[in-house]
Protein backbone atom coordinates (compact mmCIF):
# COMPACT_ATOMS: atom_id res chain seq x y z
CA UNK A 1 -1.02 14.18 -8.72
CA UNK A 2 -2.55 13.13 -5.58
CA UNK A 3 -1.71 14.40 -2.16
CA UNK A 4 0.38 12.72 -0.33
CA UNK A 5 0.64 11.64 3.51
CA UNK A 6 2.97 10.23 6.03
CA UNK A 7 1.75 9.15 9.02
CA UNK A 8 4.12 8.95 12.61
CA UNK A 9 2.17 7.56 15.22
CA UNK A 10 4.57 8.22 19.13
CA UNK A 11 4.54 6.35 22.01
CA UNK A 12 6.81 3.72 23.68
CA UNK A 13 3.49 2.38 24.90
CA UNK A 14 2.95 1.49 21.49
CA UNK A 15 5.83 -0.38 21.24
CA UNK A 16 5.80 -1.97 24.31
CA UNK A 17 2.38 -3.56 23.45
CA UNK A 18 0.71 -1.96 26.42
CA UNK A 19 -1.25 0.22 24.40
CA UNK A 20 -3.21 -1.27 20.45
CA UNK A 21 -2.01 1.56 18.00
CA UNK A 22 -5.45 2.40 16.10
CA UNK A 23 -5.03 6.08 15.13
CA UNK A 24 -3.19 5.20 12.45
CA UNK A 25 -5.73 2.86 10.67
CA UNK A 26 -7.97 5.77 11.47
CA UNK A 27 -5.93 8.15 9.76
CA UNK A 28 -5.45 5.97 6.72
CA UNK A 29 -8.65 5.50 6.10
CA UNK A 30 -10.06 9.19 6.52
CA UNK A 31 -7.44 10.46 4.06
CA UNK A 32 -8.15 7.90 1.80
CA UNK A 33 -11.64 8.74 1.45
CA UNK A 34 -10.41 12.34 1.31
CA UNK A 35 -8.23 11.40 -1.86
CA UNK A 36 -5.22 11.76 0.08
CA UNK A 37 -2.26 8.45 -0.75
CA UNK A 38 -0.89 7.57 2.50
CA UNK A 39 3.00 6.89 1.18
CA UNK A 40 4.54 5.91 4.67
CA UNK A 41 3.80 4.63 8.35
CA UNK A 42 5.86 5.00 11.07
CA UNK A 43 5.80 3.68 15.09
CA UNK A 44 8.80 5.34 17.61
CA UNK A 45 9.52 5.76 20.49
CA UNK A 46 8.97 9.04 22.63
CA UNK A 47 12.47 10.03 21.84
CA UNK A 48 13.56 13.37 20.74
CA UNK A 49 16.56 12.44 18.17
CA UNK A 50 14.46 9.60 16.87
CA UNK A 51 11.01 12.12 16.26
CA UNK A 52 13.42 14.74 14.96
CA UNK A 53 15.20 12.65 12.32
CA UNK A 54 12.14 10.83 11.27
CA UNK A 55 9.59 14.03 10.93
CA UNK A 56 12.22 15.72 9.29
CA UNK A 57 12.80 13.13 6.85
CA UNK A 58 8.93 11.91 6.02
CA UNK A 59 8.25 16.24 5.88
CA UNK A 60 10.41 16.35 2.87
CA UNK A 61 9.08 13.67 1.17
CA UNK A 62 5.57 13.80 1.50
CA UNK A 63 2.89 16.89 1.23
CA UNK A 64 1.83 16.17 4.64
CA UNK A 65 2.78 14.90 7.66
CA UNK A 66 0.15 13.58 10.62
CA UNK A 67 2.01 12.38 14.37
CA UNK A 68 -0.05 11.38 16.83
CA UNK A 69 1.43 11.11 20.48
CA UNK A 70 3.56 12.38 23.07
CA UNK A 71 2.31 16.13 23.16
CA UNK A 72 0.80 15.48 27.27
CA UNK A 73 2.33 17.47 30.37
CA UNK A 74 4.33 14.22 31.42
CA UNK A 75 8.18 13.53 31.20
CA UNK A 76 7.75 11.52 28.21
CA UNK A 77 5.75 13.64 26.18
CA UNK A 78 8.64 15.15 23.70
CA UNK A 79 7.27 15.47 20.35
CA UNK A 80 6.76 18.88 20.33
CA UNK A 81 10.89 18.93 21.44
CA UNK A 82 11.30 16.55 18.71
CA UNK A 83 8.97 18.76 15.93
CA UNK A 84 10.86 21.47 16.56
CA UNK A 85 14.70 19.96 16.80
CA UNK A 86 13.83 18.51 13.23
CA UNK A 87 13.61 22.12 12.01
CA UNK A 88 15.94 23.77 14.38
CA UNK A 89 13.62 26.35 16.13
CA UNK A 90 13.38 26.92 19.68
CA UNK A 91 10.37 25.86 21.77
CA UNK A 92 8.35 28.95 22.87
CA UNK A 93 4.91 29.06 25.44
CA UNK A 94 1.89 30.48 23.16
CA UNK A 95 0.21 33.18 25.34
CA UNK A 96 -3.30 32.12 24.33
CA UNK A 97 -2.87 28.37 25.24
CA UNK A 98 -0.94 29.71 28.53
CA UNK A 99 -3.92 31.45 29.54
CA UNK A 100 -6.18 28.62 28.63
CA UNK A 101 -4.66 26.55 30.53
CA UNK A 102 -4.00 28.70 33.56
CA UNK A 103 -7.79 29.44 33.65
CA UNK A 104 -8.42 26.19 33.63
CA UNK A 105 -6.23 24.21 35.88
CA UNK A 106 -6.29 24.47 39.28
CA UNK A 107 -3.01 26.10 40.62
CA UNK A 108 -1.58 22.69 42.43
CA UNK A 109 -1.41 21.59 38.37
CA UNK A 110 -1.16 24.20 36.34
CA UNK A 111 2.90 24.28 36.27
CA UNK A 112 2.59 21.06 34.85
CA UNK A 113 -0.19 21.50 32.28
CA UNK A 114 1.46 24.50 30.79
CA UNK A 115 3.61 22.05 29.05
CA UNK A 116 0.79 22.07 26.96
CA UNK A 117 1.23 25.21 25.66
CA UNK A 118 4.67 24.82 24.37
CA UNK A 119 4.83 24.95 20.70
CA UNK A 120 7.55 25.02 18.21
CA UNK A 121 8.25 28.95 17.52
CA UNK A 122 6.29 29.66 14.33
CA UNK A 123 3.70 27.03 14.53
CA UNK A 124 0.55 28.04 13.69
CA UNK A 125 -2.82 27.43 16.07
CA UNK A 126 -5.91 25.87 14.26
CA UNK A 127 -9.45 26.41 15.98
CA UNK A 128 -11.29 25.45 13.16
CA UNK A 129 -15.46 24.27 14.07
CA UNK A 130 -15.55 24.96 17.42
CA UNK A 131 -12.03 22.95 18.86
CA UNK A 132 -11.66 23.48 22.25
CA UNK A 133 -8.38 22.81 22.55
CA UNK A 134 -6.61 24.41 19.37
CA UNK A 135 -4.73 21.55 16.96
CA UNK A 136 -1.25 22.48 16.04
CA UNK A 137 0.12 22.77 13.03
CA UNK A 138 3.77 23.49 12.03
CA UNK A 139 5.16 24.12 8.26
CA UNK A 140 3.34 20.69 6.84
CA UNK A 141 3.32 18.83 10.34
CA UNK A 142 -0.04 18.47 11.94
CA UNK A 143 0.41 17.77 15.39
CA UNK A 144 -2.74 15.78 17.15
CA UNK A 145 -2.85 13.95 20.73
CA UNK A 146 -2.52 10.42 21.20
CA UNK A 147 -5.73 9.36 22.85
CA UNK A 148 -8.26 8.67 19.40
CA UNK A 149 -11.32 10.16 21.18
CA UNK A 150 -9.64 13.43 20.80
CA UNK A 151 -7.64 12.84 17.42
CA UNK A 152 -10.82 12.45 15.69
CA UNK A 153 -12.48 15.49 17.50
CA UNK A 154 -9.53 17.19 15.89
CA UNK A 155 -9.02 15.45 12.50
CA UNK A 156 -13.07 16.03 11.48
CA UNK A 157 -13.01 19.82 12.78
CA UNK A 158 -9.97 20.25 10.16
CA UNK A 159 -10.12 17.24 7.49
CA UNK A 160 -11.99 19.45 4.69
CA UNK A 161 -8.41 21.30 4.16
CA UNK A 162 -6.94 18.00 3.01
CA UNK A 163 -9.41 17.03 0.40
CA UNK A 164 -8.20 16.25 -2.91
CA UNK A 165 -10.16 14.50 -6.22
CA UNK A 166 -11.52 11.35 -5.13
CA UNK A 167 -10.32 7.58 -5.42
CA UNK A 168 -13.29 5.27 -7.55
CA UNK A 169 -12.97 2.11 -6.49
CA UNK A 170 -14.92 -1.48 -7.57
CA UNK A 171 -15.26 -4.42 -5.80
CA UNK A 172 -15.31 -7.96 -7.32
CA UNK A 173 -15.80 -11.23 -4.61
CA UNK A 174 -14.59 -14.44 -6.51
CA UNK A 175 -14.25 -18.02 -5.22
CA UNK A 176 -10.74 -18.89 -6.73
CA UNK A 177 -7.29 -20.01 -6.35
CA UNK A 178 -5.34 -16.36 -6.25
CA UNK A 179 -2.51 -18.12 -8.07
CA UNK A 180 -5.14 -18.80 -11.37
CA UNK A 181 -6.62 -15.14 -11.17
CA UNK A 182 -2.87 -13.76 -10.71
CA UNK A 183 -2.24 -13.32 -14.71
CA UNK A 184 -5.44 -11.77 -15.10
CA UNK A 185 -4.75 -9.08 -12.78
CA UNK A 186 -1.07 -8.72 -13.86
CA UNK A 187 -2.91 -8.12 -17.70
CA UNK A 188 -5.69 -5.67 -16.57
CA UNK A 189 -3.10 -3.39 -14.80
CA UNK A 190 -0.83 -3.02 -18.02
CA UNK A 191 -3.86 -2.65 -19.74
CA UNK A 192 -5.28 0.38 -17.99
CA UNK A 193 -3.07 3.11 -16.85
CA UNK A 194 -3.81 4.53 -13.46
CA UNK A 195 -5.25 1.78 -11.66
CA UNK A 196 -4.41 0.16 -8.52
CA UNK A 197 -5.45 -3.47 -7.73
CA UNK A 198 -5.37 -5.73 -4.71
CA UNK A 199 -6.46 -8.80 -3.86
CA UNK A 200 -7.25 -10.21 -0.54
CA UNK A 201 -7.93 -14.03 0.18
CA UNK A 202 -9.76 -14.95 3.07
CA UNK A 203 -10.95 -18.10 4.42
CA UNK A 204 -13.92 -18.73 2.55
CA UNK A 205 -17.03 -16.56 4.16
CA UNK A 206 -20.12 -15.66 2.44
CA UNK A 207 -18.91 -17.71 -0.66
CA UNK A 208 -16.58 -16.03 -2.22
CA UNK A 209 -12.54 -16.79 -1.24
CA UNK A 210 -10.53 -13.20 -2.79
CA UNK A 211 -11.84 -9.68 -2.76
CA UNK A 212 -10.45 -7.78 -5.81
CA UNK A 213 -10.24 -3.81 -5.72
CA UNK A 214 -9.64 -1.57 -8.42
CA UNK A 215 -8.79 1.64 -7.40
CA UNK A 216 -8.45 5.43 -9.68
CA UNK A 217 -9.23 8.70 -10.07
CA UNK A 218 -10.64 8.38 -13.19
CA UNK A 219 -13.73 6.39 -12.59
CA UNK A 220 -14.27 5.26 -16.47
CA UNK A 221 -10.63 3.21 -15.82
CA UNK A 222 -12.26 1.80 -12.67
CA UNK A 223 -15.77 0.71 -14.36
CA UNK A 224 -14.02 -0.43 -17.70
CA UNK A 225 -11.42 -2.73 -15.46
CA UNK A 226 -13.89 -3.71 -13.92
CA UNK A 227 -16.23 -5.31 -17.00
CA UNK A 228 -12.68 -6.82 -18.76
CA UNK A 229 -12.02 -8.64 -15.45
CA UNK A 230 -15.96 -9.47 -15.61
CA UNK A 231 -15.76 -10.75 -18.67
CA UNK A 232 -12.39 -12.77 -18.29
CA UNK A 233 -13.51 -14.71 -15.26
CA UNK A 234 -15.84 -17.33 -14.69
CA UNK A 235 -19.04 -16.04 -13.94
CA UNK A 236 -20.01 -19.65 -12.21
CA UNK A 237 -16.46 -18.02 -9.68
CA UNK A 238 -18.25 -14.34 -9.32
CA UNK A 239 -20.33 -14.10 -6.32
CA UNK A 240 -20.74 -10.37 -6.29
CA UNK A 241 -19.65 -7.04 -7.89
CA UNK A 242 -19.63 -3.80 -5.75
């Protein structure tokens, strides 16, 4: 079975519209390529009862968790509170991020920064390739900052832990009606088991009117449902296979 993800991105800028939520396309897309199914995606709101019930529901559920958000030295950065209210441990100051921060802050702003060091009691510090500012990681919670420049700094020092067996996937570009190539897909999913398909119309570009993907992990069930949809369609209707 494949690993699975849930994905919480934090931030009542999000909501408000003020602020275009991209880290969690990011995130779905690096985990895919890592092998990892993405099962469920989440906005909220930089609330602690809302981050608490919704971590603690998506970290039973799925194999690994990924928030993004709401871990600054402002008022409204609670999702460590919220992390750690979902699993009912205290919030404790890590010595090592203390100390980072005091040597780094000036002391005017250092009372405030050291809200950055506040991690739920029994979280776990990563400092994997060289991260300057350690990535936290609680039970199967990975907790990364909201701004993307840093959340990928931090996702590609620590990605390689996540990889699992890789999805295959096939690309066919048709120019059709999706409602005449509908039974055709319906048929080449009950013919071969684990494969995903989707199909995306577009307004025609480049020719062709529907991208079809077949997705697996078995990459003889993605080539062979590949060649029966081949040789089911048109090939006047195929503009290219990837």
């Amino acid at each position: 079975m494949s690993k699975s993800a849930a994905i919480v991105i934090i931030g009542d800028e999000i909501l408000s519209g003020q602020i275009e939520d991209c880290n969690s396309f990011y995130f779905t897309r690096e985990l895919r390529e890592l092998g990892v199914v993405v099962k469920y995606m989440a906005v909220i709101p930089d609330d602690v009862d809302e981050i608490a019930k919704t971590v603690r529901s998506v970290s039973e559920k799925y194999d690994l968790v990924f928030t993004s958000g709401g871990i600054g030295p402002t008022h409204d950065d609670v999702t460590i509170d919220g992390i750690a209210k979902a699993f009912d441990v205290k919030v404790v100051r890590d010595p090592s991020l203390e100390k980072m921060i005091l040597d780094k802050f000036e002391d005017k702003s250092a009372e405030a920064a050291l809200k950055m060091s506040e991690i739920p009691e029994g979280a776990t510090l990563l400092n994997e390739n060289g991260l300057k500012f350690p990535l936290i990681e609680f039970r199967n919670v990975f907790i990364f900052p909201g701004i993307p420049e840093y959340l990928k700094t931090k996702f590609e020092a620590i990605k390689e832990r996540f990889r699992d067996k890789p999805f295959y996937v096939r690309k066919i570009f048709v120019k059709m009606h999706e409602s005449d190539i509908a039974p055709l897909l319906e048929e080449t999913l009950s013919k071969y088991d684990g494969i995903k398909i989707g199909s995306y119309p577009k307004v025609e570009k480049d020719g062709y009117s529907i991208k079809i993907t077949i997705e697996s992990k078995d990459r003889d069930s993605s080539d062979s449902a590949l060649e029966h949809l081949k040789a089911k369609v048109d090939g006047s209707s195929i503009i290219k296979v990837e």
